[in-house]
Protein backbone atom coordinates (compact mmCIF):
# COMPACT_ATOMS: atom_id res chain seq x y z
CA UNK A 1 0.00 0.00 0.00
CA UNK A 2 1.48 3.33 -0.75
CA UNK A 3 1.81 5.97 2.08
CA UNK A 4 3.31 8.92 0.27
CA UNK A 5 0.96 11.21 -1.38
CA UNK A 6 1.27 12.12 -5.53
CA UNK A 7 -1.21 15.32 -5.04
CA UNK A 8 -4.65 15.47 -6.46
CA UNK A 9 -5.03 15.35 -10.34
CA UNK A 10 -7.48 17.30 -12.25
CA UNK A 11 -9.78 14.08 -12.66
CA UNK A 12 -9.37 13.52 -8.92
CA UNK A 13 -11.82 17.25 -8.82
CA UNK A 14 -15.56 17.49 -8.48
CA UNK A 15 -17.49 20.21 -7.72
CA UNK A 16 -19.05 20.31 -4.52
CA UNK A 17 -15.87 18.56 -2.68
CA UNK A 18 -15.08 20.52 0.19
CA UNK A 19 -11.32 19.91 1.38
CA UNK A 20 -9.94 20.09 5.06
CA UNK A 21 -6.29 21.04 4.66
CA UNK A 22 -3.83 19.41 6.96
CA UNK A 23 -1.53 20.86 9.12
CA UNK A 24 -3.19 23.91 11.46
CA UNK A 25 -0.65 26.69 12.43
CA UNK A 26 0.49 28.91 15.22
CA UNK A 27 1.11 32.49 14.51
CA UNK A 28 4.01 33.68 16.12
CA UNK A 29 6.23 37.23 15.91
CA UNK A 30 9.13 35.06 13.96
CA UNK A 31 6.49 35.22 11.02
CA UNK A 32 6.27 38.85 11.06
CA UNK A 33 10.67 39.23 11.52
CA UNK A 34 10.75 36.52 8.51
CA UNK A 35 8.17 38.42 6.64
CA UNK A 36 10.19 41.93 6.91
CA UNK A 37 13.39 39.81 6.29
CA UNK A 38 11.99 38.37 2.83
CA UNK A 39 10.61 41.45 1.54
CA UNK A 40 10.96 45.19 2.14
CA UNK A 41 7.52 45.35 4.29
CA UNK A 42 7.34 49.04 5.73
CA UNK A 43 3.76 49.86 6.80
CA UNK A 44 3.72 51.24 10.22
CA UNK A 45 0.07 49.35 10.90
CA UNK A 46 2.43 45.74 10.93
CA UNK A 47 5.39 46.71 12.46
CA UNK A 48 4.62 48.49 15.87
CA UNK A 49 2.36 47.57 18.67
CA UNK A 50 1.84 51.41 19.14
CA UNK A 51 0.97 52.84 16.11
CA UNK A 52 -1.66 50.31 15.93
CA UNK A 53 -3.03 50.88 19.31
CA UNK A 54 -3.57 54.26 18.19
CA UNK A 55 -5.34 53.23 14.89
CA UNK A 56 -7.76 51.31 17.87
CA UNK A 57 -6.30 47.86 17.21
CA UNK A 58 -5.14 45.89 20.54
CA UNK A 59 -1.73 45.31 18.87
CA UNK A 60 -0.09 45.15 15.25
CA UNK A 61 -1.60 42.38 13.56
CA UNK A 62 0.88 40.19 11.18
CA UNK A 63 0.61 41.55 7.69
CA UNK A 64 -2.33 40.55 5.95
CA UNK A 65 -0.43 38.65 3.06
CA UNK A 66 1.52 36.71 5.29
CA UNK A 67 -1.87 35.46 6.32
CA UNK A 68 -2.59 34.98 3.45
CA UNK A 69 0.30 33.00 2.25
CA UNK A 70 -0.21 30.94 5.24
CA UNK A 71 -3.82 29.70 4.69
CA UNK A 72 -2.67 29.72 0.66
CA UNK A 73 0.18 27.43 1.24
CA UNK A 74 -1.94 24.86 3.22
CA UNK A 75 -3.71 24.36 0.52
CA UNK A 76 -1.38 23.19 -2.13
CA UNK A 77 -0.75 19.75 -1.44
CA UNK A 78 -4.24 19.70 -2.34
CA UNK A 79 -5.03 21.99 -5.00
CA UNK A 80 -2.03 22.79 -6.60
CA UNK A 81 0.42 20.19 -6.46
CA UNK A 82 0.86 18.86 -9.58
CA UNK A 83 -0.45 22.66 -10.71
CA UNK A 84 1.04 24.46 -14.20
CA UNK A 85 0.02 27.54 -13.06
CA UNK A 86 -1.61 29.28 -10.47
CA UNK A 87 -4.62 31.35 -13.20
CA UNK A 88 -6.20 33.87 -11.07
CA UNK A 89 -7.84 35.22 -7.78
CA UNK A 90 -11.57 36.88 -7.06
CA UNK A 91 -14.39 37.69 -4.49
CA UNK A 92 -11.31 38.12 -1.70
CA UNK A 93 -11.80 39.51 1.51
CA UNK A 94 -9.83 40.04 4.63
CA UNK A 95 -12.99 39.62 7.28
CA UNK A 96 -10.35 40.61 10.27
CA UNK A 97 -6.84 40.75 11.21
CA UNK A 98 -4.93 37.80 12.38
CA UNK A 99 -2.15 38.35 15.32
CA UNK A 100 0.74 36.25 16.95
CA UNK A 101 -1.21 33.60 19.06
CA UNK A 102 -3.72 32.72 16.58
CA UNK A 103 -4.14 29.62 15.12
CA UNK A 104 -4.68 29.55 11.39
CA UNK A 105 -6.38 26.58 9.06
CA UNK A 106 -7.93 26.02 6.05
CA UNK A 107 -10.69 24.71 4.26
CA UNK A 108 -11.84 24.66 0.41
CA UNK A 109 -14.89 23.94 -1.29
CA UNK A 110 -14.28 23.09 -5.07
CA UNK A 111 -16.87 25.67 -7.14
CA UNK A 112 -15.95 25.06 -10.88
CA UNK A 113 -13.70 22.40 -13.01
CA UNK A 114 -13.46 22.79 -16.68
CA UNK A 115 -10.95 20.30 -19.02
CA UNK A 116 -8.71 21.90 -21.75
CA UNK A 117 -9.10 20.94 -25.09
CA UNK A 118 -5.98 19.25 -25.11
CA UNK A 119 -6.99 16.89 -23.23
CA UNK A 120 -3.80 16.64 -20.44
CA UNK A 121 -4.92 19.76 -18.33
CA UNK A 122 -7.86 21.49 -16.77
CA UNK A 123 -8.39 24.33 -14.78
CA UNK A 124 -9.66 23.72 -11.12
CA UNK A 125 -11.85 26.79 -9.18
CA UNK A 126 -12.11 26.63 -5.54
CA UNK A 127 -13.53 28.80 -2.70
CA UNK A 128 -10.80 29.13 0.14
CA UNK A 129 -11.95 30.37 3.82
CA UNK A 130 -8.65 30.54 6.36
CA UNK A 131 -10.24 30.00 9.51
CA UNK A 132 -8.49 30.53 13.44
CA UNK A 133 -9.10 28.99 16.37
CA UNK A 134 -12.95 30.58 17.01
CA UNK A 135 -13.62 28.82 13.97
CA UNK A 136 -13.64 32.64 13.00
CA UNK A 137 -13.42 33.51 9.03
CA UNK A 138 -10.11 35.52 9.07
CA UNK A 139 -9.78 35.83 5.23
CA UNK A 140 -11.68 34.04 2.27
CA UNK A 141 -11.13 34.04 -1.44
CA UNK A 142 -10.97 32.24 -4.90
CA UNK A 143 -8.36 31.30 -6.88
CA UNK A 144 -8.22 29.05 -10.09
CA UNK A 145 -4.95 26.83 -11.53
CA UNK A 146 -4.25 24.95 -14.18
CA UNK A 147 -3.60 21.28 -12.75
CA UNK A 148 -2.18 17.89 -15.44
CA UNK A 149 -4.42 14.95 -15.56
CA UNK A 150 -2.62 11.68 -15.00
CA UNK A 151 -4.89 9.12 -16.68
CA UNK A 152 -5.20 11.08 -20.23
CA UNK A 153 -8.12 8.59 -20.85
CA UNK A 154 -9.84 9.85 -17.83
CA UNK A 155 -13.57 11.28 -18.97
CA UNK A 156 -13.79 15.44 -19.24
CA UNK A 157 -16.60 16.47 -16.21
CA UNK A 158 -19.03 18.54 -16.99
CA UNK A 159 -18.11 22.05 -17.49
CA UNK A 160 -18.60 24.30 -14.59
CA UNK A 161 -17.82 27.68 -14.83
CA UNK A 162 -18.71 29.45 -11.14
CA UNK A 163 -20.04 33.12 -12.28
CA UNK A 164 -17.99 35.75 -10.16
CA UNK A 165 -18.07 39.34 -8.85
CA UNK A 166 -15.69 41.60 -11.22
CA UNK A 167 -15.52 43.03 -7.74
CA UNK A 168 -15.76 43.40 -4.03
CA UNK A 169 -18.77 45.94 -3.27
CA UNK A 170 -17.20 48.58 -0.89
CA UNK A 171 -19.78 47.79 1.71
CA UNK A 172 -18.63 44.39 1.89
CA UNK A 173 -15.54 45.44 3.17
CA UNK A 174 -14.79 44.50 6.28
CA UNK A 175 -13.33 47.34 8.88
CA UNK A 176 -11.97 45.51 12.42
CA UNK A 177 -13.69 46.06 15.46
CA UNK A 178 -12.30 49.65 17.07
CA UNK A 179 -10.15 50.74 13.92
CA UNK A 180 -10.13 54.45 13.89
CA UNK A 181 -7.95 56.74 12.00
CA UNK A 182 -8.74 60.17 13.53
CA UNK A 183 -5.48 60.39 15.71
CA UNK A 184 -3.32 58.93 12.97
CA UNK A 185 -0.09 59.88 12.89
CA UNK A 186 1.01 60.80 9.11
CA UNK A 187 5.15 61.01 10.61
CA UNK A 188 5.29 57.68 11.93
CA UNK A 189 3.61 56.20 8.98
CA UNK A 190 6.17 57.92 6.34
CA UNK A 191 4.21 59.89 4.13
CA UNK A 192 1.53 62.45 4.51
CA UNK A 193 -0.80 61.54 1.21
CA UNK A 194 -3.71 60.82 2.63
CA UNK A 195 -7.23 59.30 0.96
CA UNK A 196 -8.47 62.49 -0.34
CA UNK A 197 -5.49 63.37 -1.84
CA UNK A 198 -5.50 60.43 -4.80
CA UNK A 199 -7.67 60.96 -7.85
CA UNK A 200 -8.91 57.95 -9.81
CA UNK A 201 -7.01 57.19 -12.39
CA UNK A 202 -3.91 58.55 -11.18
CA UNK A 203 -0.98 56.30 -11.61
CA UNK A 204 1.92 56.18 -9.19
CA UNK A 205 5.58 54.66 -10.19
CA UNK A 206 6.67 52.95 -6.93
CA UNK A 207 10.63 53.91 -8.27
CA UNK A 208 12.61 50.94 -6.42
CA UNK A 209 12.96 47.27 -7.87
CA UNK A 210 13.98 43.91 -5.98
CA UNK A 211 16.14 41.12 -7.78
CA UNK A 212 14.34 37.70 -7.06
CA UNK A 213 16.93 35.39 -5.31
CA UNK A 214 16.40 31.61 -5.51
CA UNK A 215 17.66 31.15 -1.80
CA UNK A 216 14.98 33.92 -1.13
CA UNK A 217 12.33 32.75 -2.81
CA UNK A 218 12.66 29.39 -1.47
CA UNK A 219 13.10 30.30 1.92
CA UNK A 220 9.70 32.18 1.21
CA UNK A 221 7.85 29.21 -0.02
CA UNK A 222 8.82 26.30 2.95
CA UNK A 223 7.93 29.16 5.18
CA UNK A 224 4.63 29.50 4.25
CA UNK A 225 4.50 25.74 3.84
CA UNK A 226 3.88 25.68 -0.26
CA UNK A 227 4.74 22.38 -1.50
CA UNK A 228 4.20 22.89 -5.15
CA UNK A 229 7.01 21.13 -7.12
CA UNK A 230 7.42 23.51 -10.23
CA UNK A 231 9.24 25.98 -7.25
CA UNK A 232 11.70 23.11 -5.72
CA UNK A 233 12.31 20.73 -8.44
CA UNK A 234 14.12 21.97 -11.28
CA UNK A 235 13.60 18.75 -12.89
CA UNK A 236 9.85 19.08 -13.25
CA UNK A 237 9.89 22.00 -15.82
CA UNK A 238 11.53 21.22 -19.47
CA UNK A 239 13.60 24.77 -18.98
CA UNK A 240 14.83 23.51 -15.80
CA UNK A 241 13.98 26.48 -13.91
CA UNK A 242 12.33 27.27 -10.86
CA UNK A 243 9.34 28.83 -10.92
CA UNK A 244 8.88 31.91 -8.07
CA UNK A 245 5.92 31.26 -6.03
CA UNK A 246 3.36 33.85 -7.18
CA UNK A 247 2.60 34.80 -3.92
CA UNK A 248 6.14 35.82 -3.58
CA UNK A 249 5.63 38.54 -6.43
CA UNK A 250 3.01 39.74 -4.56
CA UNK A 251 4.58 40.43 -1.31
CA UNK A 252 7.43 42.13 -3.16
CA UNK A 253 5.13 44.38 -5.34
CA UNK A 254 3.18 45.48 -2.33
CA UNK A 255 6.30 46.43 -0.55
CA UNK A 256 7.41 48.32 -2.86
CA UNK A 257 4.35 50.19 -3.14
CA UNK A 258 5.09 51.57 0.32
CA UNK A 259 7.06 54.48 -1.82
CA UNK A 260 3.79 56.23 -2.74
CA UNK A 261 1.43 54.44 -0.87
CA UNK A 262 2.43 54.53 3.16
CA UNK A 263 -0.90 55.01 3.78
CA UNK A 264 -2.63 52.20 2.24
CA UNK A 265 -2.02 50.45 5.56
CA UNK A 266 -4.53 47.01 5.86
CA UNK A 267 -5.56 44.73 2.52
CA UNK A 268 -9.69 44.81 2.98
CA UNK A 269 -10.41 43.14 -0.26
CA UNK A 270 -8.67 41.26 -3.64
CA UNK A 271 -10.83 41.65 -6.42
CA UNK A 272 -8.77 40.51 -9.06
CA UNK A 273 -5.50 39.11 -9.83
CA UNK A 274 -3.64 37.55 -12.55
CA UNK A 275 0.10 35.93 -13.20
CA UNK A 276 0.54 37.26 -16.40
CA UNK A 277 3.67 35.62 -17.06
CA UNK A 278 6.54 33.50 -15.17
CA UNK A 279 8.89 34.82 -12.45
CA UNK A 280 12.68 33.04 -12.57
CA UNK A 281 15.29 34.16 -10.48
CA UNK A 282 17.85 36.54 -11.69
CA UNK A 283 14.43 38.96 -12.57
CA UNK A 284 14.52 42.58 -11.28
CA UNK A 285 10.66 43.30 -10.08
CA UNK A 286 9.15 47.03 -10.12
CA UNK A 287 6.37 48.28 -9.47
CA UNK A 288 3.77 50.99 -10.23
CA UNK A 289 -0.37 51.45 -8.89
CA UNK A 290 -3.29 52.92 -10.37
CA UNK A 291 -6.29 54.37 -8.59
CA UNK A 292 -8.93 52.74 -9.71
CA UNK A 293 -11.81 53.81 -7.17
CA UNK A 294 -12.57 55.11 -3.47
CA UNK A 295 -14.96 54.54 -0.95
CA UNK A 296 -16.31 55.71 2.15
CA UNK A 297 -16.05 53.63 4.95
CA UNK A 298 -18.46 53.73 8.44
CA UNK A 299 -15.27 53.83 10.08
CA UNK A 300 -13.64 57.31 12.26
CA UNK A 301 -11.60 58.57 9.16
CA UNK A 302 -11.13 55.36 7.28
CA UNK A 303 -11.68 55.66 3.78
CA UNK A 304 -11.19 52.49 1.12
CA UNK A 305 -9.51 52.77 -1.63
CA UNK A 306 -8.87 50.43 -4.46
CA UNK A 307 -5.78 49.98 -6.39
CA UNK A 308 -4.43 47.90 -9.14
CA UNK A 309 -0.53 46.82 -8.61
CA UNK A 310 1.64 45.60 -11.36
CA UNK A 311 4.79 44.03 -11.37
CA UNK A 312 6.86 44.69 -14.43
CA UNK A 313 10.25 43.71 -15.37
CA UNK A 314 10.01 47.03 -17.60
CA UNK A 315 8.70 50.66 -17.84
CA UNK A 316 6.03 51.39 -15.73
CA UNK A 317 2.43 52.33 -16.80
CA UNK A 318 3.00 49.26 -19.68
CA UNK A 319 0.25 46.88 -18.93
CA UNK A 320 -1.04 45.24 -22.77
CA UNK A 321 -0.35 45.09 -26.08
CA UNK A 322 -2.32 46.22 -29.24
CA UNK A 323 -4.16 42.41 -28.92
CA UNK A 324 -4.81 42.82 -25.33
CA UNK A 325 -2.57 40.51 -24.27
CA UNK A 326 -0.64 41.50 -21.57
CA UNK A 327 2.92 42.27 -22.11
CA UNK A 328 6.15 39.93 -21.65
CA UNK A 329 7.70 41.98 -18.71
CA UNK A 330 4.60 42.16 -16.86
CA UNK A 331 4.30 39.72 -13.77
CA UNK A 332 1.35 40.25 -12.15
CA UNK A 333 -1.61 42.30 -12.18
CA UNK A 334 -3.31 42.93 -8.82
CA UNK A 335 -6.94 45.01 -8.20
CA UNK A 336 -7.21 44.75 -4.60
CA UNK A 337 -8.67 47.48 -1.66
CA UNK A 338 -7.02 49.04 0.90
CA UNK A 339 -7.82 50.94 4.06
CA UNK A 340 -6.11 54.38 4.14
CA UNK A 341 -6.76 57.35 6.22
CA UNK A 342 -9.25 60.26 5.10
């Protein structure tokens, strides 16, 4: 009888499974100190105990996408492990804020399957909630991949195509309990720009860039637990490379969107994302934001606003091509929400 575990295959999907992810974890500061190690996290909200008592929190929670790469990486030995590519995310939402002490799992419920028409693939939808120990929804979201088949003469399933929000509704935003930005303190966070003072449709060029380092990136992935093999086994892609955990351009592009966007302090919502083409090691990541719309919140001088990040091995403001395609030097295109003071 075999004990090890080959993943899940795209025939081994149906809609309707829900799947309890193994492996529950403790939240402790040495995620936040390895977090702020891997990438150049700055926002004052995650990084003192102070400033966010004065923002009405009881202490800084850990950043929200190391919570998310936490409840993300618990799922791939059951998703995504014998993935091609992780597609896309929707209908995200970060229900309330996750500090050292809590205990984080997750659970999926699969929502759509649909086979490729050449026959060895199929992309796999699911419906992630990362849960603590109240059994509390901490954060929830979508995401679709790409996964092989293994028996080739395995029957396509029905196609199931889950219809989804182009975005989270502003009033579906969750605020935490007590969060109040009337007392904020514009010095400590590092920049004065403040909600009223972006326009929609403005575009901000975050300047700096980060070189992806394998060692990094690695160290990035086992920390968060992500087993997928296409970003250990150089073997398992015919150009031998490594492929950088998505999630990893996403903590790097959000970083560097500190240099514009102090202010944008908590992730409320991810509407949208894509991985519009492969990360490798050796790449040099910028970044640049666009305003795409703001909100008022019932919050003491929180507003929400919502932002698309892109990470581009090129010029910024470059997003797609004359076909619509996106192009080659951009990484990844995120449309998420953030809660900034008004």
């Amino acid at each position: 009888m075999t004990k090890t575990n080959a993943g899940r295959f795209f025939e081994d999907y149906a809609v309707g499974d829900v799947i309890h992810h193994a492996v529950p974890r403790t939240i402790s500061g040495g995620e936040r100190a390895l977090y702020h190690a891997l990438y150049p996290a700055r926002h004052a909200l995650y990084s003192s105990d102070e400033f966010a008592r004065n923002c009405g929190l009881p202490a800084a929670p850990i950043d929200d996408l190391a919570a998310f790469h936490i409840v993300f990486g618990k799922t791939v030995p059951d998703i995504s492990l014998n993935a091609v590519a992780n597609l896309g995310y929707a209908e995200g939402r970060f229900t309330q804020p996750v500090y050292p002490g809590d205990t984080l799992r997750s659970v999926s419920r699969v929502i759509g399957v649909k086979q490729n028409s050449n026959g060895k693939t199929g992309v796999v939808w699911v419906r992630t909630q990362g849960l603590n120990q109240r059994d509390e929804i901490v954060l929830e979201y979508v995401r679709w991949v790409m996964v092989r088949k293994n028996n080739l003469d395995a029957p396509a399933p029905e196609t199931v195509i889950p219809d989804l929000a182009q975005s989270v509704a502003a009033s579906d935003l969750a605020i935490p309990d007590g969060m109040t930005f009337e007392d904020y303190d514009f010095a400590l966070a590092g920049e004065s720009h403040r909600w009223g003072d972006y326009q929609i449709g403005e575009q901000i060029d975050h300047v700096d860039g980060v070189t992806i380092e394998e060692a990094e990136h690695m160290m990035a992935t086992r920390l968060w637990q992500n087993t997928a093999k296409v970003h250990f086994d150089a073997t398992f892609r015919p150009d031998g490379q490594r492929l950088i955990y998505g999630g990893h351009v996403i903590s790097v592009a959000r970083a560097l969107s500190f240099n514009g966007l102090a202010n944008a302090q908590m992730i409320a919502g991810l509407n949208a994302g894509a991985h519009a083409n492969p990360c490798f090691s050796g790449d040099t990541i910028k970044a640049w934001s666009e305003v795409l719309d703001k909100a008022e919140t019932s919050a003491p001088g929180v507003g929400a606003i919502r932002l698309r990040l892109v990470a581009t091995k090129g010029a910024p403001f470059e997003l797609k091509g004359g076909d619509g395609k996106y192009n080659p030097d951009v990484l990844l295109d995120l449309d998420y929400w953030a809660l900034m003071p008004v």
